[in-house]
C-alpha atoms as a PDB file:
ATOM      1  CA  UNK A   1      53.155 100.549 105.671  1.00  0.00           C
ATOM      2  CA  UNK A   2      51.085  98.799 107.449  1.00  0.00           C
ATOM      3  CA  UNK A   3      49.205  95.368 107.409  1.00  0.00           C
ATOM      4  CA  UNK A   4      46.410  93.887 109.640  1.00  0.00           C
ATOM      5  CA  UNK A   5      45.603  90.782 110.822  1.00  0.00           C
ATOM      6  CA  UNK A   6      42.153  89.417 111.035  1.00  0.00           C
ATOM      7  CA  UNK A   7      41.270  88.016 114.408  1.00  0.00           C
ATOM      8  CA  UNK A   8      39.123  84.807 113.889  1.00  0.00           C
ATOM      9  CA  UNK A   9      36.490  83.171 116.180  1.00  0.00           C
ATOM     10  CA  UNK A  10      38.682  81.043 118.622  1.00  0.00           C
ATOM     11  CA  UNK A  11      37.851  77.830 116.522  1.00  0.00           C
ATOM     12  CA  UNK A  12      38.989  79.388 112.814  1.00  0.00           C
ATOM     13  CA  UNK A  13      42.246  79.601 111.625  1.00  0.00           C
ATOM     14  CA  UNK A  14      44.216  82.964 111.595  1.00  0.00           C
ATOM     15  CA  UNK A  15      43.751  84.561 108.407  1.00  0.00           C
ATOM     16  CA  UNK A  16      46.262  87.706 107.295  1.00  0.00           C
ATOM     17  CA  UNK A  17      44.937  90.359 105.338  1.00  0.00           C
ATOM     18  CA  UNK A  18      46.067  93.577 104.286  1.00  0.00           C
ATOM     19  CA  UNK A  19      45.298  96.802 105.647  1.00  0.00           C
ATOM     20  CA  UNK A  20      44.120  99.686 102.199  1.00  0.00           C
ATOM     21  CA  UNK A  21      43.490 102.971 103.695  1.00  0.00           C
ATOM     22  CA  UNK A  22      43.636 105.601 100.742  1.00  0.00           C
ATOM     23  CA  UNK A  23      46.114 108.039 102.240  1.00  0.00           C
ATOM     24  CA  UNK A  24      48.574 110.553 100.308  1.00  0.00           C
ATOM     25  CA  UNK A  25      50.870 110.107 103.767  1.00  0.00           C
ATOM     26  CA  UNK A  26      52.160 106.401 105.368  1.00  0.00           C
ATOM     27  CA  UNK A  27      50.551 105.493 108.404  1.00  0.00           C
ATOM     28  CA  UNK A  28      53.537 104.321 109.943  1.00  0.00           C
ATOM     29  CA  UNK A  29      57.256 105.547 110.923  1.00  0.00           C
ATOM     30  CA  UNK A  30      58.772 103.152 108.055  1.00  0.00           C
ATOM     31  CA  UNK A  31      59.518 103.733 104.998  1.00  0.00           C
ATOM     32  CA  UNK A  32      58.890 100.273 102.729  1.00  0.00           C
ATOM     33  CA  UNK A  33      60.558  99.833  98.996  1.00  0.00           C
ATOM     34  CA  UNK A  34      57.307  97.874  98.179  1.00  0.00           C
ATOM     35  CA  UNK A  35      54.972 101.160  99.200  1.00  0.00           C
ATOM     36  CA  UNK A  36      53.859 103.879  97.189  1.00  0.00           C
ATOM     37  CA  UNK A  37      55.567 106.679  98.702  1.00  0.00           C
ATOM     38  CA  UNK A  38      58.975 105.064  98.072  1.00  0.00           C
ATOM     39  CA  UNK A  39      58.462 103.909  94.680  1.00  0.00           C
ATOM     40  CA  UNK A  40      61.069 106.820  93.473  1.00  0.00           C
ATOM     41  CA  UNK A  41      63.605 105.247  96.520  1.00  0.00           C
ATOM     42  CA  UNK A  42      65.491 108.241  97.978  1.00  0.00           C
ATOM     43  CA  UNK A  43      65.509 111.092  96.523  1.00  0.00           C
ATOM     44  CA  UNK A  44      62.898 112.862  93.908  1.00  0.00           C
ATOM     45  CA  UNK A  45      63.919 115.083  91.292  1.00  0.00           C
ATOM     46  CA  UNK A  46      61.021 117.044  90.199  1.00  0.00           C
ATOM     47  CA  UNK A  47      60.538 118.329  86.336  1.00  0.00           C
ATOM     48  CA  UNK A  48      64.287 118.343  84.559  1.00  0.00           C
ATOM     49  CA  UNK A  49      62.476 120.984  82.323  1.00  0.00           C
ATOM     50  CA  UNK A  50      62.596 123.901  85.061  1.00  0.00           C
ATOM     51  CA  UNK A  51      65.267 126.016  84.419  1.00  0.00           C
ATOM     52  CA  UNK A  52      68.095 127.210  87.135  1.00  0.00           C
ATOM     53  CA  UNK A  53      69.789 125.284  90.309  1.00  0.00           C
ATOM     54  CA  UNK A  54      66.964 123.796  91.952  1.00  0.00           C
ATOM     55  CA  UNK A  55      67.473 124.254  96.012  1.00  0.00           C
ATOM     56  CA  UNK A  56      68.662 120.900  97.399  1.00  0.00           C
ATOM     57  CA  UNK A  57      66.804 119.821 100.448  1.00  0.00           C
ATOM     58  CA  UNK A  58      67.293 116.755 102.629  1.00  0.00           C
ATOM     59  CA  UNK A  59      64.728 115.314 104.582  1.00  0.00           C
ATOM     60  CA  UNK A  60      64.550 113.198 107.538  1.00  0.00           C
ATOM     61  CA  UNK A  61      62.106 110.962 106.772  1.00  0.00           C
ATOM     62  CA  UNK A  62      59.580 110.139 104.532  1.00  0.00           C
ATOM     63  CA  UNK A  63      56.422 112.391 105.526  1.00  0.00           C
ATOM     64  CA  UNK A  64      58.806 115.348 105.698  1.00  0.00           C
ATOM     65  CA  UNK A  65      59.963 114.698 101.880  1.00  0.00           C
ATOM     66  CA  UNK A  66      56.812 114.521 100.710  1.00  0.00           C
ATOM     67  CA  UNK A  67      55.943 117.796 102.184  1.00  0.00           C
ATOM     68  CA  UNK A  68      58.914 119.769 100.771  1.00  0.00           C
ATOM     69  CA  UNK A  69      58.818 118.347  97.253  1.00  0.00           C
ATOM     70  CA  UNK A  70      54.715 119.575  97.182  1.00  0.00           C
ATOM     71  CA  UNK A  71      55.752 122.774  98.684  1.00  0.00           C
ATOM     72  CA  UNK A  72      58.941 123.457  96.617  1.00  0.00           C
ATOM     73  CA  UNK A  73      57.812 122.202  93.329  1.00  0.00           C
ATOM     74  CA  UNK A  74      60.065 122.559  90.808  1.00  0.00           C
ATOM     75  CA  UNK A  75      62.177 124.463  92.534  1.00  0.00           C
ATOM     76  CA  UNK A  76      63.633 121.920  94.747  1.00  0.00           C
ATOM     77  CA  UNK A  77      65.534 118.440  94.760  1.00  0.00           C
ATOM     78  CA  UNK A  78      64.399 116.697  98.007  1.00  0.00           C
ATOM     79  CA  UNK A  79      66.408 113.374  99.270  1.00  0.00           C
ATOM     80  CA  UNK A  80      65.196 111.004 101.725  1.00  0.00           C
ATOM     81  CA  UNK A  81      67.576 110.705 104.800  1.00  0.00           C
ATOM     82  CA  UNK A  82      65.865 107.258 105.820  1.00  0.00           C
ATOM     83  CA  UNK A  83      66.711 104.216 103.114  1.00  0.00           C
ATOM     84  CA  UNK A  84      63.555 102.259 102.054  1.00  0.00           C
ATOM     85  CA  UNK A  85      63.021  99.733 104.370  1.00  0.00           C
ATOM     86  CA  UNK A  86      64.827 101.078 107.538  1.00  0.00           C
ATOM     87  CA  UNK A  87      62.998 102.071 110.891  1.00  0.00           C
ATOM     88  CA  UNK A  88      63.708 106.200 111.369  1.00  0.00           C
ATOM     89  CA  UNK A  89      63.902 105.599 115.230  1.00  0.00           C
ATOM     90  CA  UNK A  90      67.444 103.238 114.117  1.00  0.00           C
ATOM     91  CA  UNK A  91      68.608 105.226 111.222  1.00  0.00           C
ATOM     92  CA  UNK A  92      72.713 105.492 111.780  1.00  0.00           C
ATOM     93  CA  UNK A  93      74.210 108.146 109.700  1.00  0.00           C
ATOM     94  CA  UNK A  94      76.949 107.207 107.488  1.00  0.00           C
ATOM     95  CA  UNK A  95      80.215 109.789 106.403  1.00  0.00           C
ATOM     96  CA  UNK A  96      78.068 110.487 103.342  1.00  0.00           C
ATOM     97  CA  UNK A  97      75.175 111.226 105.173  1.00  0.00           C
ATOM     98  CA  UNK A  98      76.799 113.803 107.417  1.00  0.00           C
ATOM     99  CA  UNK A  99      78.194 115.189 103.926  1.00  0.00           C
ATOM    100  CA  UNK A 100      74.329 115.543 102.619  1.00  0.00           C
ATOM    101  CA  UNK A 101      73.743 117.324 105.586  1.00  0.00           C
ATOM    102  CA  UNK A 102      76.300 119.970 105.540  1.00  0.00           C
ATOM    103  CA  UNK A 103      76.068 120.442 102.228  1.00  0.00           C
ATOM    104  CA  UNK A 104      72.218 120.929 102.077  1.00  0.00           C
ATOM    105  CA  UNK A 105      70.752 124.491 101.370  1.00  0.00           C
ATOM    106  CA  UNK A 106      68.279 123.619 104.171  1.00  0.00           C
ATOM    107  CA  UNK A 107      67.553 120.289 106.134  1.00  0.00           C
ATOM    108  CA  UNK A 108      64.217 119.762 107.015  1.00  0.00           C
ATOM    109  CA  UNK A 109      63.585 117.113 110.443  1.00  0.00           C
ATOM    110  CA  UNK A 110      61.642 116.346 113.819  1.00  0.00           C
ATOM    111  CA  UNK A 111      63.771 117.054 116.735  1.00  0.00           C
ATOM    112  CA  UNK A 112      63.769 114.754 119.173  1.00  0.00           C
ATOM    113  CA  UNK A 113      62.790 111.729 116.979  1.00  0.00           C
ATOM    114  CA  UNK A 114      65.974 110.606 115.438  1.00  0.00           C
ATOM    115  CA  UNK A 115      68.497 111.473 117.997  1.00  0.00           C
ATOM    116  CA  UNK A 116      71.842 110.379 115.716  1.00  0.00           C
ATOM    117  CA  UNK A 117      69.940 113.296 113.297  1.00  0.00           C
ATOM    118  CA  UNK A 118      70.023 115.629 116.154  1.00  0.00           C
ATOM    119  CA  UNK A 119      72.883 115.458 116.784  1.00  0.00           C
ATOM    120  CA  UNK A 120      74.486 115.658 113.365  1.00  0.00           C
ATOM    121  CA  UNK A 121      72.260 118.972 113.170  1.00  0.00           C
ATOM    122  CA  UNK A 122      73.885 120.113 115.732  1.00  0.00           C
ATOM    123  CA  UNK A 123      77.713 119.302 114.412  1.00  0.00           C
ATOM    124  CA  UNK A 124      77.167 120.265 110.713  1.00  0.00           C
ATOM    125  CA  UNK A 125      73.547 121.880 109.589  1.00  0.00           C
ATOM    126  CA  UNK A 126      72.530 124.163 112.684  1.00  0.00           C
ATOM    127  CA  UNK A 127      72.635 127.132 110.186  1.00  0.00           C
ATOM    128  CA  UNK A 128      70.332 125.904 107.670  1.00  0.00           C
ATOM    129  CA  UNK A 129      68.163 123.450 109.678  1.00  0.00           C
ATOM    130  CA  UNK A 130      64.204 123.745 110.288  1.00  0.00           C
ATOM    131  CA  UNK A 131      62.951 121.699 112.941  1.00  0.00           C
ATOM    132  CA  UNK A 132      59.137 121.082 112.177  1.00  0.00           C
ATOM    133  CA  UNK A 133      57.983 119.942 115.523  1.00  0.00           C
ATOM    134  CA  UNK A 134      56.687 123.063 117.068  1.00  0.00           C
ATOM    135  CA  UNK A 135      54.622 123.617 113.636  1.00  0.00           C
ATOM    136  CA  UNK A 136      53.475 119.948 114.240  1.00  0.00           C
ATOM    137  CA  UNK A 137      51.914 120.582 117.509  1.00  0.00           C
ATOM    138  CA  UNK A 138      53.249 117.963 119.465  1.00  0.00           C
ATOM    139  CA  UNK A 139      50.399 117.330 121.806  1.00  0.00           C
ATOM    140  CA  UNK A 140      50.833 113.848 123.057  1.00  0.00           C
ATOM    141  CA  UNK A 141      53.464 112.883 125.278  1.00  0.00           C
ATOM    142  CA  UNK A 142      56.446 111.254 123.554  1.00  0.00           C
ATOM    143  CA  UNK A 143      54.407 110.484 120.574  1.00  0.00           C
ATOM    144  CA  UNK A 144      56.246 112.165 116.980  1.00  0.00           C
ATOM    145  CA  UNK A 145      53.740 110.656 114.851  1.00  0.00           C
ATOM    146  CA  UNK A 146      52.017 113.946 113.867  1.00  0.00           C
ATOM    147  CA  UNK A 147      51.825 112.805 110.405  1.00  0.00           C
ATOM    148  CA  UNK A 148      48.907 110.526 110.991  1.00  0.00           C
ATOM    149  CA  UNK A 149      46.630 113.704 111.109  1.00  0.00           C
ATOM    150  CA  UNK A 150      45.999 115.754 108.044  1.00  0.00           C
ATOM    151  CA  UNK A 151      45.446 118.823 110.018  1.00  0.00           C
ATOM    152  CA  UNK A 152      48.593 119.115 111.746  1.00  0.00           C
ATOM    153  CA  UNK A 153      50.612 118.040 108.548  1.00  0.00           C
ATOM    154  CA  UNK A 154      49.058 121.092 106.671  1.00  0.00           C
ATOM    155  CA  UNK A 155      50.620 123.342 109.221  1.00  0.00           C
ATOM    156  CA  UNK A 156      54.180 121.855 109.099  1.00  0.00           C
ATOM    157  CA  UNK A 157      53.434 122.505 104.590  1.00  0.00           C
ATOM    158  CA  UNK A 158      52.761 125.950 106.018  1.00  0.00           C
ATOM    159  CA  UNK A 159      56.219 126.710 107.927  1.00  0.00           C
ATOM    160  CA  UNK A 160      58.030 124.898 105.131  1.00  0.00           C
ATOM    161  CA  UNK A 161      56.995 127.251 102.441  1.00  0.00           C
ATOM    162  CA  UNK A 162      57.835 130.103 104.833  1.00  0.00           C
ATOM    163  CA  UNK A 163      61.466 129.039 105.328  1.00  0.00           C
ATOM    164  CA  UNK A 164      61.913 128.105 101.653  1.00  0.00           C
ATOM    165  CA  UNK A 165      60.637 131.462 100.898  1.00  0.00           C
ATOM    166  CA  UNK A 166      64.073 133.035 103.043  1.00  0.00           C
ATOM    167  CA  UNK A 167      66.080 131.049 100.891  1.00  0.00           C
ATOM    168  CA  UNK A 168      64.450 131.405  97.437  1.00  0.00           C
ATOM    169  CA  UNK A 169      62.613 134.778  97.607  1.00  0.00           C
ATOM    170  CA  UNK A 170      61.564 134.472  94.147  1.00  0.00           C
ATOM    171  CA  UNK A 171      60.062 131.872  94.429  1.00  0.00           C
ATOM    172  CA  UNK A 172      58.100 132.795  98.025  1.00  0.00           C
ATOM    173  CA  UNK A 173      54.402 133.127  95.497  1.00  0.00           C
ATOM    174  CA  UNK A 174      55.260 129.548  93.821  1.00  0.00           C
ATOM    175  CA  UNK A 175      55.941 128.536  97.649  1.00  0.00           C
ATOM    176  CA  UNK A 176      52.686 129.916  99.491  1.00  0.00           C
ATOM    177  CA  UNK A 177      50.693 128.459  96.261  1.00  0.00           C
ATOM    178  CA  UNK A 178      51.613 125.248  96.781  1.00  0.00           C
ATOM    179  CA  UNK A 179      51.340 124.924 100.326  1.00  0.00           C
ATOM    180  CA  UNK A 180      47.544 126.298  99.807  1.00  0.00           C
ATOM    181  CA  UNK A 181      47.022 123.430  97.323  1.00  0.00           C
ATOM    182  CA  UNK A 182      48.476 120.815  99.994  1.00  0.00           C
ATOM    183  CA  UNK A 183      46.516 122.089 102.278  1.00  0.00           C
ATOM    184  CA  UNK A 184      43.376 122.027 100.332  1.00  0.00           C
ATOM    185  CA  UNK A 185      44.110 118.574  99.749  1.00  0.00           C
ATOM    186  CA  UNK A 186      44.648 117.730 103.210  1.00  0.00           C
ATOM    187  CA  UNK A 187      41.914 119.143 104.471  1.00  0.00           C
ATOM    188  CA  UNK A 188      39.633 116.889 101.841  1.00  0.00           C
ATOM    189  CA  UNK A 189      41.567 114.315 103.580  1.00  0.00           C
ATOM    190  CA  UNK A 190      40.539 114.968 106.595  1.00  0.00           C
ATOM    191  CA  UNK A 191      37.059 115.072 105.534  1.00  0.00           C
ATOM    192  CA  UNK A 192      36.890 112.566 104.197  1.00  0.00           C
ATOM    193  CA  UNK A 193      38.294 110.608 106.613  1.00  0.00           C
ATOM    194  CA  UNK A 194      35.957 111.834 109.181  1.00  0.00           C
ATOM    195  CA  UNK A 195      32.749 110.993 107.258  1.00  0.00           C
ATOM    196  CA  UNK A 196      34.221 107.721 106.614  1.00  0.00           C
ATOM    197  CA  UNK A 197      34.774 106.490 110.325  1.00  0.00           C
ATOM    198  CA  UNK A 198      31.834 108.529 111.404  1.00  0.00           C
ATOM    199  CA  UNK A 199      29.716 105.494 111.269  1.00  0.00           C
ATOM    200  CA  UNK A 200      31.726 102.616 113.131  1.00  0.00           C
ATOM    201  CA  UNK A 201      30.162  99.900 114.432  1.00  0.00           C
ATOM    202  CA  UNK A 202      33.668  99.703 116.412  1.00  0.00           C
ATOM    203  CA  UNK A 203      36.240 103.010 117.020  1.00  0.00           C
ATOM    204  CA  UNK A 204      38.625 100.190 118.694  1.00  0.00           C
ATOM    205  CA  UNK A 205      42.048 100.437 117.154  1.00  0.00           C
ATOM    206  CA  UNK A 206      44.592  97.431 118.425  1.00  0.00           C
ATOM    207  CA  UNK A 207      48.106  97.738 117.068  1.00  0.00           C
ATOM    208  CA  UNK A 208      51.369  96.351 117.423  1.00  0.00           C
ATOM    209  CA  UNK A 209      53.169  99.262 117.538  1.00  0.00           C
ATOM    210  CA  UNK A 210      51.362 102.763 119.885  1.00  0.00           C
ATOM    211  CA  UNK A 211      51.387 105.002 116.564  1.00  0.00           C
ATOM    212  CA  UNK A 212      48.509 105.742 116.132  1.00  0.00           C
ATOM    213  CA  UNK A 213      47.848 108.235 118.550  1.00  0.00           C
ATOM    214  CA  UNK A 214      47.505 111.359 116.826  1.00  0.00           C
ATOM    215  CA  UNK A 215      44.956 109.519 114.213  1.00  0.00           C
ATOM    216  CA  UNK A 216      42.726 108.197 116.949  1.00  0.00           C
ATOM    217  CA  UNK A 217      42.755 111.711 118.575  1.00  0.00           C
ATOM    218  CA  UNK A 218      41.572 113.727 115.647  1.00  0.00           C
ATOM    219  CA  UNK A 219      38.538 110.884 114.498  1.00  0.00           C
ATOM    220  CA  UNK A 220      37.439 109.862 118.030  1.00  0.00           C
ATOM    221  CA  UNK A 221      39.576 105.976 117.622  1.00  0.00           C
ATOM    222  CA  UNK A 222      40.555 104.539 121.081  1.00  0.00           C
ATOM    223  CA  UNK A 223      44.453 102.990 120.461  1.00  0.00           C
ATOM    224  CA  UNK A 224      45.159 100.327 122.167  1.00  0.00           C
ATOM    225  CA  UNK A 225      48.902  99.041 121.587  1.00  0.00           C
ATOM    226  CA  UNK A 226      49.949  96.033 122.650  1.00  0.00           C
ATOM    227  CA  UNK A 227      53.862  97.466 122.801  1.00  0.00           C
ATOM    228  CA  UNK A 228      54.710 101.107 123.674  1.00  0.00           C
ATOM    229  CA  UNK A 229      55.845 103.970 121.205  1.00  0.00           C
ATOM    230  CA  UNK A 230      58.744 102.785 120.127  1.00  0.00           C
ATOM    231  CA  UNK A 231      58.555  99.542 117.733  1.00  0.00           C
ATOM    232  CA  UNK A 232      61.865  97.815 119.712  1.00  0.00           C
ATOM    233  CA  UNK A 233      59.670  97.713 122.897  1.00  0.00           C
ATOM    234  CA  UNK A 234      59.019  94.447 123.950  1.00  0.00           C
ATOM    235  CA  UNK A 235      55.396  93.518 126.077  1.00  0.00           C
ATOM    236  CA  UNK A 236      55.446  91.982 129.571  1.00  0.00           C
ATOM    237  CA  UNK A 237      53.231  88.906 130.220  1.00  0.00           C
ATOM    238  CA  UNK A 238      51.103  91.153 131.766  1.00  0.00           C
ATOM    239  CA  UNK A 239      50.625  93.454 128.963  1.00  0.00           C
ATOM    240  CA  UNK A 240      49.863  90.827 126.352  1.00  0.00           C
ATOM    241  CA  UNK A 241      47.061  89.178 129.337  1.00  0.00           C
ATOM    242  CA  UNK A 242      45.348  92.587 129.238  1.00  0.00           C
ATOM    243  CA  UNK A 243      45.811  93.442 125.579  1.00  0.00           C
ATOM    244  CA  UNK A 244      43.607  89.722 124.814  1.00  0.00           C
ATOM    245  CA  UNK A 245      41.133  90.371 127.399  1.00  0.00           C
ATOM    246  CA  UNK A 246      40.451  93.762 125.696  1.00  0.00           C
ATOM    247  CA  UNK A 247      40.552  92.102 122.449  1.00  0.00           C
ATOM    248  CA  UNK A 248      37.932  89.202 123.571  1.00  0.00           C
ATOM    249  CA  UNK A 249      35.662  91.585 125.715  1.00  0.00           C
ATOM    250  CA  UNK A 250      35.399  93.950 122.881  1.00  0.00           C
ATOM    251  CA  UNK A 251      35.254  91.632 119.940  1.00  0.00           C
ATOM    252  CA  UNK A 252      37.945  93.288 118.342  1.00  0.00           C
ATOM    253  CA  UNK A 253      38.086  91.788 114.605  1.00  0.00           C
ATOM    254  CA  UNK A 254      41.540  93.159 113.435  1.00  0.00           C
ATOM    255  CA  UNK A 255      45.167  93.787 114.792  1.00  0.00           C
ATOM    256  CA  UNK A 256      47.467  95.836 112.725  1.00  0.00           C
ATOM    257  CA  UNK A 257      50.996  95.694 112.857  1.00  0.00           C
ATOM    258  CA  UNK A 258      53.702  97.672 111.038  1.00  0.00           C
ATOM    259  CA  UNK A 259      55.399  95.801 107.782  1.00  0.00           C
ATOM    260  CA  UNK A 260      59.046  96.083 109.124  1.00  0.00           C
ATOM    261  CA  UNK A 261      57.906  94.872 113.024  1.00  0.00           C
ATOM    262  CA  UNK A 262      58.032  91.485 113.652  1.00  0.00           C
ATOM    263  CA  UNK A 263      53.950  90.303 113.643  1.00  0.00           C
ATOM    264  CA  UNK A 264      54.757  87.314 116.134  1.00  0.00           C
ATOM    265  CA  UNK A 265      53.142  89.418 119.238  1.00  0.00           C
ATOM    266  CA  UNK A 266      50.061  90.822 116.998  1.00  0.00           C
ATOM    267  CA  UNK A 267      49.744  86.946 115.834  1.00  0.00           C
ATOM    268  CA  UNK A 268      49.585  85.490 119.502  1.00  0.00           C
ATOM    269  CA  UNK A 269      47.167  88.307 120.892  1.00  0.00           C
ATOM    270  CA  UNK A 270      45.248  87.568 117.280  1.00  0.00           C
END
């Protein structure tokens, strides 16, 4: 979730606003109890009309559930490794966690991004784990945000229904469907995105937290973050000095910052 805050003209007060952007995916790494995508908290049960064991699937994060559950349909129960309200980058995995894992007919994650996740993998789940990042196309160095872009989150829907299709074979035609109809709708996404930014004034993107990347790569945004990928990061002097000259020399109008990140550095570059 994320909010923005407006940057006034040195003699106004600061004024808060929030950010709408009318995306099916979260723009950030958290996942936020108050947010759409969490509204159904961890775990989403899908039609108790289908008949049969449904395949139970967790998933690391929020992005990744929201995937699977599309793709499997009714076929699958999909829980949310990552609470509502808690960073993925500090998720610590509990006994019952480890359990879920284990347990799992498949586990679906981004290696490399939660490394207590990797690790538990590893341990309990290296049988029956898919690791999306290849499928994500992890262009940009240290950045896992490949959610942010429509395009890229179509092909992870893609790899998903393949390996759900191993597990399930009868249900490999209900599988490729769905991942077609995500797709679809990504890609409308995407357009629509596109013809919606093609006409800024500004492509200037200031943020709290350097997330951003793989949005500002696919519609031609420049990211500038004030801290570094990881939202813990704290900015030296220095870096807060150049981040406010590049916010006066550009007029820059709006800083957004991350609901579960402390706004205190966006405010004082603001």
């Amino acid at each position: 979730m994320t909010n923005a805050i407006t940057v006034p003209s040195w003699s106004a007060r600061l004024g808060v606003a929030a950010l709408v952007i009318g995306l099916a995916v979260p723009l950030g790494c958290s996942s936020d109890a108050g947010s759409a995508e969490t509204t159904t908290a961890q775990s989403i049960a899908v039609s108790d009309s289908a008949s049969g064991a449904r395949l139970q699937i967790v998933a690391s994060f929020y992005p990744l559930q929201f995937v699977t559950r599309l793709v499997g349909g009714e076929r699958v129960d999909v829980s949310n490794l990552t609470p509502p309200g808690v960073e993925p980058h500090d998720l610590e995995l509990t006994g019952e966690n480890t359990a879920s894992l284990q347990d799992s007919d498949l586990v679906v994650y981004l290696g490399g991004f939660m490394a207590a996740l990797d690790s538990a993998v590893t341990a309990v789940a290296s049988s029956h784990a898919l690791d999306v990042a290849s499928s994500a196309r992890l262009d940009l160095v240290g950045d896992p945000h490949f959610w942010l872009d429509p395009i890229r989150l179509a092909g992870v829907a893609d790899v998903v229904a393949a390996r759900l299709s191993e597990i399930d074979p009868a249900g490999a035609a209900e599988f490729a469907q769905n991942a077609t109809t995500l797709r679809a709708q990504l890609a409308e996404l995407d357009v629509e995105f596109a013809g919606g930014l093609a006409s800024c004034v500004s492509t200037d993107v200031v943020t709290s937290h350097s997330a951003f990347g793989y949005l500002a790569q696919r519609y031609g945004l420049t990211q500038v973050g004030i801290a570094g990928l990881s939202p813990e990061s704290e900015p030296s002097p220095a870096d807060l000095a150049d981040v406010a000259a590049f916010v006066e020399a550009n007029d820059v109008q709006t800083i957004y910052y991350e609901t579960l990140i402390d706004p205190s550095v966006a405010e004082t570059i603001a």
